[in-house]
C-alpha atoms as a PDB file:
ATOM      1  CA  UNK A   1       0.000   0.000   0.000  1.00  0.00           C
ATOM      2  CA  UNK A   2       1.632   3.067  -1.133  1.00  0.00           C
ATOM      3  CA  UNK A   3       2.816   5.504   1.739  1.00  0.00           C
ATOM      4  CA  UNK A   4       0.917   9.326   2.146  1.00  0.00           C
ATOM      5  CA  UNK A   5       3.653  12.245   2.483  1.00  0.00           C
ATOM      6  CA  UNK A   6       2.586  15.809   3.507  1.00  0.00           C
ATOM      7  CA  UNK A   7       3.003  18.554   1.321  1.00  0.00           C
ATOM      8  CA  UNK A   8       5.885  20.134   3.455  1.00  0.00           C
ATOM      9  CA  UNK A   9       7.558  16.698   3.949  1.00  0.00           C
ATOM     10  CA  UNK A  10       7.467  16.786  -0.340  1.00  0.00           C
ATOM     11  CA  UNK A  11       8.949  20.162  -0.659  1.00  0.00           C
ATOM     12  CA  UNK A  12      11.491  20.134   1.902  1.00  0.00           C
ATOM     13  CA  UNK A  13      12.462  16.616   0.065  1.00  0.00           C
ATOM     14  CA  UNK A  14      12.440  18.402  -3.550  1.00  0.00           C
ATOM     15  CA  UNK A  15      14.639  21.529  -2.116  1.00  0.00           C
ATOM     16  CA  UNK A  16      17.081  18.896  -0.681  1.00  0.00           C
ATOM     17  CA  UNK A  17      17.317  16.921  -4.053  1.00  0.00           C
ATOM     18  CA  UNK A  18      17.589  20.618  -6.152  1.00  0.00           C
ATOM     19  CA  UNK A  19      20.264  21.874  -3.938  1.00  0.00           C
ATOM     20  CA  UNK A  20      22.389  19.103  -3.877  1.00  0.00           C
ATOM     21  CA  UNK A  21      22.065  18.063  -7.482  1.00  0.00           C
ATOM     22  CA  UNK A  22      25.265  19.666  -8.478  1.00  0.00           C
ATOM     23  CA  UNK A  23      27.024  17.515  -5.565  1.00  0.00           C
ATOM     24  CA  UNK A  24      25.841  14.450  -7.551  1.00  0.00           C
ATOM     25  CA  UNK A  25      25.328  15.325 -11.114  1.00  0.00           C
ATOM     26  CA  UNK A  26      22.096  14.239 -11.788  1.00  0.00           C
ATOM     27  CA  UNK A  27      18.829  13.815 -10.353  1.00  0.00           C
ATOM     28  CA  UNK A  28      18.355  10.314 -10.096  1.00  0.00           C
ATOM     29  CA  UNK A  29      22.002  10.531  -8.459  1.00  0.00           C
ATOM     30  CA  UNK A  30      20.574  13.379  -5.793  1.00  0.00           C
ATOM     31  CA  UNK A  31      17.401  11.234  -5.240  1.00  0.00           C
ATOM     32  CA  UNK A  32      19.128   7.892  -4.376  1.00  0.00           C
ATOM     33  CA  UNK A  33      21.263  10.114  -1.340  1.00  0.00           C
ATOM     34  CA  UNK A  34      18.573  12.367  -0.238  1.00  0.00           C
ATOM     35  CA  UNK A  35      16.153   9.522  -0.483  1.00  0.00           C
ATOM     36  CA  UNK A  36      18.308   7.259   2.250  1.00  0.00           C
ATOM     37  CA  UNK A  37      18.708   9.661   4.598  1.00  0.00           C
ATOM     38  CA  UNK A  38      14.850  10.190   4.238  1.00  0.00           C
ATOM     39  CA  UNK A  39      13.508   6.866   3.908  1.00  0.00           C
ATOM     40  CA  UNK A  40      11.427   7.455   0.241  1.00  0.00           C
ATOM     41  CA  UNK A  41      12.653   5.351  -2.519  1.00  0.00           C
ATOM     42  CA  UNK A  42      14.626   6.741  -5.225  1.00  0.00           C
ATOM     43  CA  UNK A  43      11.854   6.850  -7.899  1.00  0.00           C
ATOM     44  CA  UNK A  44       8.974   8.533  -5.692  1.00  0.00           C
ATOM     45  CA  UNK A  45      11.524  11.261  -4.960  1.00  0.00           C
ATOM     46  CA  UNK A  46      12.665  12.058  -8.896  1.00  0.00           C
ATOM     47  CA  UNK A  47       8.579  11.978  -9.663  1.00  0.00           C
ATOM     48  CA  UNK A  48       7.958  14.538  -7.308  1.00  0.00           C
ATOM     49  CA  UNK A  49      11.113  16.565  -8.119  1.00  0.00           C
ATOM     50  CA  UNK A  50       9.800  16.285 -11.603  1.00  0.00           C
ATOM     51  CA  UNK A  51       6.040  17.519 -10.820  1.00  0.00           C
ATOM     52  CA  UNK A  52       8.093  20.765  -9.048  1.00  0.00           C
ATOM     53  CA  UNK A  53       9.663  21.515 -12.193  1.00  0.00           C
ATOM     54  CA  UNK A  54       6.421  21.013 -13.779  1.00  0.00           C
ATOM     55  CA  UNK A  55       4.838  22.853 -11.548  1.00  0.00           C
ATOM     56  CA  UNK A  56       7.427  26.209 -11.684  1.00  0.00           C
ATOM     57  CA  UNK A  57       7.260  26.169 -15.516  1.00  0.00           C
ATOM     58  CA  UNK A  58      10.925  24.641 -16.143  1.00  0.00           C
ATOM     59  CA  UNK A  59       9.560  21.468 -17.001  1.00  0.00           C
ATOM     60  CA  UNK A  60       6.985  21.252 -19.958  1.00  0.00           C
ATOM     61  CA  UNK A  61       3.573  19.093 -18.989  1.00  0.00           C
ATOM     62  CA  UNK A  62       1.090  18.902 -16.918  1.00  0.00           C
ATOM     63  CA  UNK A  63       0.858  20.841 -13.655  1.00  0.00           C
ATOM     64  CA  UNK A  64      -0.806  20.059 -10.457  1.00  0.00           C
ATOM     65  CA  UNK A  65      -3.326  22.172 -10.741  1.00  0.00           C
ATOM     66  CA  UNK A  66      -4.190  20.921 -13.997  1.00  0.00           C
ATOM     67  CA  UNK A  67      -4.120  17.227 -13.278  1.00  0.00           C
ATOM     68  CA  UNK A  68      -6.617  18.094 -10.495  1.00  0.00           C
ATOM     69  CA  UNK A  69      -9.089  20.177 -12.834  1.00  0.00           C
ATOM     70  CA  UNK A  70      -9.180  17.090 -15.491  1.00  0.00           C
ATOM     71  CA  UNK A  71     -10.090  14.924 -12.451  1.00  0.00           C
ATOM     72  CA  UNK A  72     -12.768  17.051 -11.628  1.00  0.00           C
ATOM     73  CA  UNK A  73     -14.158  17.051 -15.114  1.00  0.00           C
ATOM     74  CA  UNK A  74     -13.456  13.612 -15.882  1.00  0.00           C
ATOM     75  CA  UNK A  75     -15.987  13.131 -12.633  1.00  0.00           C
ATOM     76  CA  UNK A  76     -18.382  15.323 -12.952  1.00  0.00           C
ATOM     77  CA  UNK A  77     -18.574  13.941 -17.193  1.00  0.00           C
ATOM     78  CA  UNK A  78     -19.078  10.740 -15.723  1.00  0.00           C
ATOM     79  CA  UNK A  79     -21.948  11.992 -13.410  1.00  0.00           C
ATOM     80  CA  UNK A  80     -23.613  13.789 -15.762  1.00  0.00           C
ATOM     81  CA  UNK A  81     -23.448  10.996 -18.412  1.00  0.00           C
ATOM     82  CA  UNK A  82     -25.307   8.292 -15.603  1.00  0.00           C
ATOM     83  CA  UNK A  83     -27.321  11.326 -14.735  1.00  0.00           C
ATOM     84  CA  UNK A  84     -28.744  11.350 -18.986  1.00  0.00           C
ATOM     85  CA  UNK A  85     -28.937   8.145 -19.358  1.00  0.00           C
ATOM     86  CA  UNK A  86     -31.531   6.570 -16.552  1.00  0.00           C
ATOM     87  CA  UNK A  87     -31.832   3.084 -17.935  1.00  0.00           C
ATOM     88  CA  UNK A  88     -28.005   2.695 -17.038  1.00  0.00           C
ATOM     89  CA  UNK A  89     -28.775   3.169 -13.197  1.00  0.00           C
ATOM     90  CA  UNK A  90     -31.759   0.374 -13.746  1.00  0.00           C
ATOM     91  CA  UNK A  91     -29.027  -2.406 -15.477  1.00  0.00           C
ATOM     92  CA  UNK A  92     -29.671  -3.930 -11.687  1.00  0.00           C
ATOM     93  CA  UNK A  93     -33.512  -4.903 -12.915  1.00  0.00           C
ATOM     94  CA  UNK A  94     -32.116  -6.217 -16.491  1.00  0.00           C
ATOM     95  CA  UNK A  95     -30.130  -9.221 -15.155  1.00  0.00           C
ATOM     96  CA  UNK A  96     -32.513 -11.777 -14.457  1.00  0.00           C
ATOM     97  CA  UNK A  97     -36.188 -12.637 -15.461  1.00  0.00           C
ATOM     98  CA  UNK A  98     -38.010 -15.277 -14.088  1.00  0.00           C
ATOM     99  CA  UNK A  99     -39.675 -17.462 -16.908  1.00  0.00           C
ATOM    100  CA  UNK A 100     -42.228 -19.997 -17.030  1.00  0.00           C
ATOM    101  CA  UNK A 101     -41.670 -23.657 -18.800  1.00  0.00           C
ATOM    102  CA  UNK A 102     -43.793 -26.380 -19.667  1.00  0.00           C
ATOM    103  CA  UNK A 103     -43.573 -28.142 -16.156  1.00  0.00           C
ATOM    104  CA  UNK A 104     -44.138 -25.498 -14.465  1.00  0.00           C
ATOM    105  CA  UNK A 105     -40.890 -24.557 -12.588  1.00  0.00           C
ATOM    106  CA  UNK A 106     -39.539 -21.184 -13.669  1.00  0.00           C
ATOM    107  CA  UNK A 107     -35.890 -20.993 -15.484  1.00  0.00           C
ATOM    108  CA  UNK A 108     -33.369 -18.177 -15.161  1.00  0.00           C
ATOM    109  CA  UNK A 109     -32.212 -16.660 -18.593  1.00  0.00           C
ATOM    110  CA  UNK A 110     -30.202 -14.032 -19.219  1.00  0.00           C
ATOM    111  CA  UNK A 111     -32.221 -10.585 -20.451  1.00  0.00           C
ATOM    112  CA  UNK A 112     -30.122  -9.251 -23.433  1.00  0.00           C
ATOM    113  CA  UNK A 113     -28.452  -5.389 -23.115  1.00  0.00           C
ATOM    114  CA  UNK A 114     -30.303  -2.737 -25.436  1.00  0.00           C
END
């Protein structure tokens, strides 16, 4: 189960990879030190040091803030799409129906999708 950092614990982590990134040359080199002395795997720390970047407009992609807005739409979409469609909140009642054979004992088939 993946771990939950604060914000601050995240910055102060990203300043400490930033400022000693000329001591090591790279990134990745920065993140393996600064992530053993703070217990966050090397990976985790270069992702986050990459969203900063992102984030400050040094790094071209997507920002934070921008990530969150498309999961907001993406949600509310997908509400508003079960909202318009109200035979897709019944597909509950479509699953079984109960019919009648020869002997008499009902039989379970499968109602086909529309």
């Amino acid at each position: 189960m993946p771990k939950k950092y604060d914000a601050e614990f995240k910055a102060r982590a990203v300043r400490m990879v930033q400022d000693h990134q000329a001591d090591y040359g790279s990134v990745t080199a920065a993140s393996v030190a600064v992530g053993a002395q703070l217990g966050v795997a090397r990976e985790t720390l270069r992702r986050w040091v990459s969203q900063a970047e992102v984030d400050a407009g040094s790094r071209p992609g997507v920002t934070s803030e921008g990530a969150e807005e498309i999961k907001r739409l993406k949600a509310e979409n997908k509400r508003l799409r079960e909202a318009n469609d109200p035979a897709q909140g019944l597909d509950f009642l479509r699953v079984n129906v109960i019919v009648g054979s020869a002997g008499g004992v009902g039989s379970f088939i499968r109602c086909p999708r529309s």
